[in-house]
PDB file of N, CA and C in Angstrom:
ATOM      1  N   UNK A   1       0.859  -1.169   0.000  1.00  0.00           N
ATOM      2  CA  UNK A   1       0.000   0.000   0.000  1.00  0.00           C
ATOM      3  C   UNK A   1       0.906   1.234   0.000  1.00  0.00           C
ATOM      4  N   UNK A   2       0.358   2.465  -0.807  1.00  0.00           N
ATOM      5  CA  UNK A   2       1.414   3.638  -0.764  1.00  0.00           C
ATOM      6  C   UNK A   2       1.394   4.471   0.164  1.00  0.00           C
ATOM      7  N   UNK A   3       2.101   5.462   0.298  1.00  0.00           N
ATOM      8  CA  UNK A   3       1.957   6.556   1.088  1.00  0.00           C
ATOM      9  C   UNK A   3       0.447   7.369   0.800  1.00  0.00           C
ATOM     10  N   UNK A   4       0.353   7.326  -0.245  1.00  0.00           N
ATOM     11  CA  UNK A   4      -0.876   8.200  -0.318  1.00  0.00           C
ATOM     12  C   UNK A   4      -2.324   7.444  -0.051  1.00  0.00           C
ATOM     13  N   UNK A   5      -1.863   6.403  -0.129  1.00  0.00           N
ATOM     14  CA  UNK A   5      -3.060   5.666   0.503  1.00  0.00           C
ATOM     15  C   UNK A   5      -3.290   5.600   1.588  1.00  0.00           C
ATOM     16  N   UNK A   6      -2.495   5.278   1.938  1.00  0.00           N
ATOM     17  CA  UNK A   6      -2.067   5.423   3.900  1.00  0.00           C
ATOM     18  C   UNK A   6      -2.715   7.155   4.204  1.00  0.00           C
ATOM     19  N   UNK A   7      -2.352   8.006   3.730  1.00  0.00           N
ATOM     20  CA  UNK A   7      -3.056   9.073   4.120  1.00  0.00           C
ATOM     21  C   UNK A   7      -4.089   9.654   3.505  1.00  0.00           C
ATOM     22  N   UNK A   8      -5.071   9.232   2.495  1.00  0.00           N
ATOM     23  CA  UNK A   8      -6.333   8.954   2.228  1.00  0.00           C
ATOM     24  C   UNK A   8      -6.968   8.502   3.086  1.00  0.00           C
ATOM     25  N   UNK A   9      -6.452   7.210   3.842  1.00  0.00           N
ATOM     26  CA  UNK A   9      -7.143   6.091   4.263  1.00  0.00           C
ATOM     27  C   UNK A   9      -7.544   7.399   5.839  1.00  0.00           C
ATOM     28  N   UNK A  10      -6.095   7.884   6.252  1.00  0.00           N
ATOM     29  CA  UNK A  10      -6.285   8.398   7.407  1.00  0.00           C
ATOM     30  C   UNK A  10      -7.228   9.742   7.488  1.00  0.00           C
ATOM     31  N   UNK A  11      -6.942  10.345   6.175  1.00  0.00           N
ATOM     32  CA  UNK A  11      -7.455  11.744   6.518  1.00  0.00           C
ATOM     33  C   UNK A  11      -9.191  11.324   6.195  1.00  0.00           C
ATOM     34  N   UNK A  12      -9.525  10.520   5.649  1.00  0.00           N
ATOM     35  CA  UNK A  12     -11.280  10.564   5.549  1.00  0.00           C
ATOM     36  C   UNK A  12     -11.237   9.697   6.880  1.00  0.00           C
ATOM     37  N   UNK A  13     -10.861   8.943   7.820  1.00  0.00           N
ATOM     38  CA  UNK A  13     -11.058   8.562   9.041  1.00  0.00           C
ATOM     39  C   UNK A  13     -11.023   9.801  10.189  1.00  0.00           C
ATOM     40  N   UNK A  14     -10.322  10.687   9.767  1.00  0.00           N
ATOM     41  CA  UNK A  14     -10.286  11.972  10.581  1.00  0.00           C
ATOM     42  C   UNK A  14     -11.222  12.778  10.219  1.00  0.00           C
ATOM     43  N   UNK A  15     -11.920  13.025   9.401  1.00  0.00           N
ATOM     44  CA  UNK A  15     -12.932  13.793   8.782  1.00  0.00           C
ATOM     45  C   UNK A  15     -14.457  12.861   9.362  1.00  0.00           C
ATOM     46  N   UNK A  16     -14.382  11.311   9.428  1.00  0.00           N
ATOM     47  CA  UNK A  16     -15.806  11.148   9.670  1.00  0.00           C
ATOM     48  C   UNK A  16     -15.338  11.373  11.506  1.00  0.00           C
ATOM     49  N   UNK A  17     -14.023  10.726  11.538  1.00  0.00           N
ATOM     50  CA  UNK A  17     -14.694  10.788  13.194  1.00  0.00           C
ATOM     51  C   UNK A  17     -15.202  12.280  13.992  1.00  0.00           C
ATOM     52  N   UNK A  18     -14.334  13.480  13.038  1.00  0.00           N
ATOM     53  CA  UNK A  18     -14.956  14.970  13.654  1.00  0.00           C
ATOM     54  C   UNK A  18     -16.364  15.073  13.004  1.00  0.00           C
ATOM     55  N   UNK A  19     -16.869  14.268  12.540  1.00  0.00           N
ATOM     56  CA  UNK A  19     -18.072  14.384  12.194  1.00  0.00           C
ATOM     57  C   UNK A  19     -18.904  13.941  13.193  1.00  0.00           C
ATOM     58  N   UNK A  20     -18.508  12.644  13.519  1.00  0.00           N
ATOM     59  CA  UNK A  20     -19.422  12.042  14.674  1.00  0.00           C
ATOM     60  C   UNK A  20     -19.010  12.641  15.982  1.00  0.00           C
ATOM     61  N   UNK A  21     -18.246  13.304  16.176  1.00  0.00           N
ATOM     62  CA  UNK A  21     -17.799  13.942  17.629  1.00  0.00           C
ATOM     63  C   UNK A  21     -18.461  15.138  17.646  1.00  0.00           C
ATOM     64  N   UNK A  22     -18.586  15.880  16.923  1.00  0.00           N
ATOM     65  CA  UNK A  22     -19.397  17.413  16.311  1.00  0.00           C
ATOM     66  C   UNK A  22     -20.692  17.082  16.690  1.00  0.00           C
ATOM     67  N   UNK A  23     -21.622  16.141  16.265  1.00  0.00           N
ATOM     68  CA  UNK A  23     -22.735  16.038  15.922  1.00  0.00           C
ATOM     69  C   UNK A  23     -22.984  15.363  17.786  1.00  0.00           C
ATOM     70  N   UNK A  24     -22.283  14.568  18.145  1.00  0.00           N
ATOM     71  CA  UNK A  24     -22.333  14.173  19.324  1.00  0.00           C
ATOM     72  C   UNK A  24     -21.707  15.221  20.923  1.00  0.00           C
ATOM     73  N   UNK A  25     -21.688  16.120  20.298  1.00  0.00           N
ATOM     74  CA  UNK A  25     -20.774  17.127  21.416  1.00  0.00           C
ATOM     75  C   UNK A  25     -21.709  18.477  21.332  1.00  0.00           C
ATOM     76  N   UNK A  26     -22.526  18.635  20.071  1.00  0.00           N
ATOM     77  CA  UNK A  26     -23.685  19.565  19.678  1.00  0.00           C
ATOM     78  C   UNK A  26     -24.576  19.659  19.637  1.00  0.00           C
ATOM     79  N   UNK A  27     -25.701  19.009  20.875  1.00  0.00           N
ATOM     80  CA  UNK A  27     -26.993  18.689  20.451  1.00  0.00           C
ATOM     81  C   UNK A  27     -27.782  19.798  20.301  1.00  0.00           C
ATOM     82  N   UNK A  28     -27.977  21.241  20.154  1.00  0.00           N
ATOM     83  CA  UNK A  28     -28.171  21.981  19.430  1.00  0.00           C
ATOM     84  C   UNK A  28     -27.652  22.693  17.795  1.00  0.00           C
ATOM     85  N   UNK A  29     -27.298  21.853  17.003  1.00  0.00           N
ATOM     86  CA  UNK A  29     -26.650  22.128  16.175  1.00  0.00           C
ATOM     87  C   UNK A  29     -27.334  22.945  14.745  1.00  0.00           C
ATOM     88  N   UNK A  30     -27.614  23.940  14.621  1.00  0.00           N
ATOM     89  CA  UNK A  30     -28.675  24.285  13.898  1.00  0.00           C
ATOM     90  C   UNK A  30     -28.796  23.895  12.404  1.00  0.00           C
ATOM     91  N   UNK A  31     -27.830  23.455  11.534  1.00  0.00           N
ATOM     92  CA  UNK A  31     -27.976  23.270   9.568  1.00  0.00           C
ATOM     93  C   UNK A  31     -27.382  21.985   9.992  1.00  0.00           C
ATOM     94  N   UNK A  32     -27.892  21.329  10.384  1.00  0.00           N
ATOM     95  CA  UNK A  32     -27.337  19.474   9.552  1.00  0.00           C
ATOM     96  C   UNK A  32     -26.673  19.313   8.530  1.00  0.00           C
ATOM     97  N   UNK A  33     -27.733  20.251   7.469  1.00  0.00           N
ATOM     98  CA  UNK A  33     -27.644  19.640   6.150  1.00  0.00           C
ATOM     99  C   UNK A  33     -26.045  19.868   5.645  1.00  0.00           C
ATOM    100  N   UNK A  34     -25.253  20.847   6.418  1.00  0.00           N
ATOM    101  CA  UNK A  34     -23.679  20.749   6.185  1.00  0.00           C
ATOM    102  C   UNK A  34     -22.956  19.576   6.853  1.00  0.00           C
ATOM    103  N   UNK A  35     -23.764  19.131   7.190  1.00  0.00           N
ATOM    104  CA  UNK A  35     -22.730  17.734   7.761  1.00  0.00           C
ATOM    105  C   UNK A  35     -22.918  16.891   7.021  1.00  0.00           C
ATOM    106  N   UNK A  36     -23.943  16.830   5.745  1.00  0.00           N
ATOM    107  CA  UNK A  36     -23.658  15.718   4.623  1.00  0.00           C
ATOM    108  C   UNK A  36     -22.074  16.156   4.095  1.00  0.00           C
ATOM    109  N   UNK A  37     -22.149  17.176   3.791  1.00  0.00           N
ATOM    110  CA  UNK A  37     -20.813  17.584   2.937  1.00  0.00           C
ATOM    111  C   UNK A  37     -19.406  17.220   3.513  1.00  0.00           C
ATOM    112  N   UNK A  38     -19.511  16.984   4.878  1.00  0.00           N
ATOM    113  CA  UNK A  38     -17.791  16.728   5.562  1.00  0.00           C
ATOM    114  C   UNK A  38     -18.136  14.940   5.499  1.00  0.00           C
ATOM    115  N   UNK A  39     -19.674  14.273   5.685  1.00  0.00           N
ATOM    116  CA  UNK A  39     -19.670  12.910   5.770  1.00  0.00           C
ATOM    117  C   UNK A  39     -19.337  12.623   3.696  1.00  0.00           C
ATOM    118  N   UNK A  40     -19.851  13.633   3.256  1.00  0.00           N
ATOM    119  CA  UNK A  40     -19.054  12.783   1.569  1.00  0.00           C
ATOM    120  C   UNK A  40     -17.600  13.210   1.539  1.00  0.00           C
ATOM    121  N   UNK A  41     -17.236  14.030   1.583  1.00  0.00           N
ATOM    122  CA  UNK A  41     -15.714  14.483   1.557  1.00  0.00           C
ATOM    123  C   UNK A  41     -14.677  12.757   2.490  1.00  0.00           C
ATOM    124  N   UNK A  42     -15.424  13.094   3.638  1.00  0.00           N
ATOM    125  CA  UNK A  42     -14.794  11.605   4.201  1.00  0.00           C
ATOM    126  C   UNK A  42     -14.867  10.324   3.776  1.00  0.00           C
ATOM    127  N   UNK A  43     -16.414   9.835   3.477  1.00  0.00           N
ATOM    128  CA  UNK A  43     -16.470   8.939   2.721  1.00  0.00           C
ATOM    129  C   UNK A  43     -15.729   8.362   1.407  1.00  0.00           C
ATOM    130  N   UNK A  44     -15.641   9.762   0.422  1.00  0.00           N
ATOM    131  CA  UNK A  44     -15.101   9.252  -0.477  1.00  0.00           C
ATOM    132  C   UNK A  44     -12.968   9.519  -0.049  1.00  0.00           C
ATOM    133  N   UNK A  45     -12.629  10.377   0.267  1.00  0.00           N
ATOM    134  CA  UNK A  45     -11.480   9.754   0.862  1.00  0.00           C
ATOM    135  C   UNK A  45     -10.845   8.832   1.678  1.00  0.00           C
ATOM    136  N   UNK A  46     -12.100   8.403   2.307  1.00  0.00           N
ATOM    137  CA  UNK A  46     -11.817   6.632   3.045  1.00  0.00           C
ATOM    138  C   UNK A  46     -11.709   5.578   1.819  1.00  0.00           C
ATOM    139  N   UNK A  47     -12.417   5.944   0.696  1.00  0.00           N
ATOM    140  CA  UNK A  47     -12.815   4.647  -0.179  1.00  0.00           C
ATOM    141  C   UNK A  47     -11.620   4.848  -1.364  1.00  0.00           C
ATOM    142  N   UNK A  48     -11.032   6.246  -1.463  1.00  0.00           N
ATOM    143  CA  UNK A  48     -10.409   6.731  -2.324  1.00  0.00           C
ATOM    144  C   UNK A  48      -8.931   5.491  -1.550  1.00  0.00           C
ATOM    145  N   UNK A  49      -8.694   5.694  -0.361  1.00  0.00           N
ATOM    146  CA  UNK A  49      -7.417   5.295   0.124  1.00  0.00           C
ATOM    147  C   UNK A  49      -7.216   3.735  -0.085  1.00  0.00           C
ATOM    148  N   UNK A  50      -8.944   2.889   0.058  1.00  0.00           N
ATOM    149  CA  UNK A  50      -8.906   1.127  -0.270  1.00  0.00           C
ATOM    150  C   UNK A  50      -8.949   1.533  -1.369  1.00  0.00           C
ATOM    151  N   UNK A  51      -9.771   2.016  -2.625  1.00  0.00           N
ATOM    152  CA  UNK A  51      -9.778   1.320  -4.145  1.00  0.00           C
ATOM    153  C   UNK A  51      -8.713   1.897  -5.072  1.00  0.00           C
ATOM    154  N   UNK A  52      -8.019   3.212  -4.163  1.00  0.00           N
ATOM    155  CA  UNK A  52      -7.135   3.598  -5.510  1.00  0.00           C
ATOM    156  C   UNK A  52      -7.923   4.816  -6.151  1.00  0.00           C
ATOM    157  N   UNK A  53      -9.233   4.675  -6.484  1.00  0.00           N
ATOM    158  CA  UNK A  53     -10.321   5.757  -7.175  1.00  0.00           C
ATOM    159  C   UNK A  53     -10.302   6.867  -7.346  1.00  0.00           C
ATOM    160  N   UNK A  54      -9.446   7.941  -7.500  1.00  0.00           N
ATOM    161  CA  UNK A  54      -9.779   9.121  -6.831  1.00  0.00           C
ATOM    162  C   UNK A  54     -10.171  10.433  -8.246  1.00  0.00           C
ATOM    163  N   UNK A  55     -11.448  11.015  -8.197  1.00  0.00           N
ATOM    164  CA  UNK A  55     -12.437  11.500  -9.195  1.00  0.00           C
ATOM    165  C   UNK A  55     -11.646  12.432  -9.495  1.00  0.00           C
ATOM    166  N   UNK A  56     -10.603  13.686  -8.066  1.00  0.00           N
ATOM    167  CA  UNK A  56      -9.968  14.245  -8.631  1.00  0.00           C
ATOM    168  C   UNK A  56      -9.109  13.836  -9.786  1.00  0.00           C
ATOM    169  N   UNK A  57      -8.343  13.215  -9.669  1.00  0.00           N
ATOM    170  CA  UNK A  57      -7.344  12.741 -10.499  1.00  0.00           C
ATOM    171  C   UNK A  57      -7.778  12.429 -11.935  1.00  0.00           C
ATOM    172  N   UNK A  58      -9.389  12.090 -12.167  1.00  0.00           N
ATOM    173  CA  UNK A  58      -9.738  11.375 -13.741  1.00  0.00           C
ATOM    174  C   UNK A  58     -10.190  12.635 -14.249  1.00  0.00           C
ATOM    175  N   UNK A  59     -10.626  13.500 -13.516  1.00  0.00           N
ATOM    176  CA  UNK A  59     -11.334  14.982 -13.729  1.00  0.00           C
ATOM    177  C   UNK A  59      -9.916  15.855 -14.236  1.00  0.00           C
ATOM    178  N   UNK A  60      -9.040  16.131 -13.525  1.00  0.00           N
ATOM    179  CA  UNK A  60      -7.973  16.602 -13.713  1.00  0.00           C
ATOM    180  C   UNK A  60      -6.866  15.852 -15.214  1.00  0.00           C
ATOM    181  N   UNK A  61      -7.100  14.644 -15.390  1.00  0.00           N
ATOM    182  CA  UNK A  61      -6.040  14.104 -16.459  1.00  0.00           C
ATOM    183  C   UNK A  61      -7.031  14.244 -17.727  1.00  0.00           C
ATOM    184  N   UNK A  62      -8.728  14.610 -17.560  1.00  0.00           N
ATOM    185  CA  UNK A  62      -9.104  14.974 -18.389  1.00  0.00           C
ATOM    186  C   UNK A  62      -9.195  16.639 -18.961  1.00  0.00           C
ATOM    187  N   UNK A  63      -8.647  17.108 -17.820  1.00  0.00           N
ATOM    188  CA  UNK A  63      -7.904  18.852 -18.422  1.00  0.00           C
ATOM    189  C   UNK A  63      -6.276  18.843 -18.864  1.00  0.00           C
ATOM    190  N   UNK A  64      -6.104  17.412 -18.638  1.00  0.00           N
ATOM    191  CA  UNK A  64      -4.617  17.624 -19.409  1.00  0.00           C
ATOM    192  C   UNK A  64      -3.389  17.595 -17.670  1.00  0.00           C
ATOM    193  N   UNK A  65      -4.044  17.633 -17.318  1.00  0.00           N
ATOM    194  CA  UNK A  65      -2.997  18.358 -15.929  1.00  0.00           C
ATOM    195  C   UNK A  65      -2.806  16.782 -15.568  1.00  0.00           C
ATOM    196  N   UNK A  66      -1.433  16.730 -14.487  1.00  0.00           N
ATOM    197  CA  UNK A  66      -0.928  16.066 -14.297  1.00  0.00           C
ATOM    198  C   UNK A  66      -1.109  16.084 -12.840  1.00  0.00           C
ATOM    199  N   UNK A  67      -1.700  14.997 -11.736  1.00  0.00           N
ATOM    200  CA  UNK A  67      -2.356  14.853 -10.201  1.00  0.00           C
ATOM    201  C   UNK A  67      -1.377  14.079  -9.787  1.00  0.00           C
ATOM    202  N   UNK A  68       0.459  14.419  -9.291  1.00  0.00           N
ATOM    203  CA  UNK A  68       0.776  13.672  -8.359  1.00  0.00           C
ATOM    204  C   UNK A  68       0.956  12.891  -7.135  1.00  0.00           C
ATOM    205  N   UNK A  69       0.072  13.776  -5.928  1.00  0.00           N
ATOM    206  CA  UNK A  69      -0.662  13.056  -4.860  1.00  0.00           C
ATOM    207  C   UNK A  69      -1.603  11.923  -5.303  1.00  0.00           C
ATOM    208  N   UNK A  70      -2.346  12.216  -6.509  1.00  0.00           N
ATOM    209  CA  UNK A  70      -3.282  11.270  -6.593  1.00  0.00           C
ATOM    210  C   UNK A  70      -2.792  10.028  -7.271  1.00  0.00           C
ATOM    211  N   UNK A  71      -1.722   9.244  -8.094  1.00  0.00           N
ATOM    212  CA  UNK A  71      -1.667   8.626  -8.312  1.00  0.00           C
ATOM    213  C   UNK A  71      -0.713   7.625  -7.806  1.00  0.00           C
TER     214      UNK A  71
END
């Protein structure tokens, strides 16, 4: 496994768990609906770090540009 997987894997594990600590430390929390956005950001960098996948990178090599973190 690479380095960048290894910190994919970690940084969307750090992103859901301040998600669930936020939501659990805030029971007045007034817009939810922004906590979908940090639970997809995490999600897909947890899944980005197991499959390899990462949308930046196919989005970006389709402008020509070159994504070295991502590959």
């Amino acid at each position: 496994m690479s380095i960048t997987r290894k910190i994919r894997i970690m940084a969307g594990f750090v992103v859901l768990l301040s998600l669930a600590l936020g939501v659990e430390a805030s029971p007045i929390f007034q817009n939810v609906n922004w906590l979908w956005l940090t639970a997809f950001a995490g999600f897909n960098l947890f899944q980005s770090g197991i499959t390899g996948f990462c949308l930046p990178e196919i989005v970006l090599k389709k402008f020509g540009k070159e994504c070295d973190s991502c590959s």
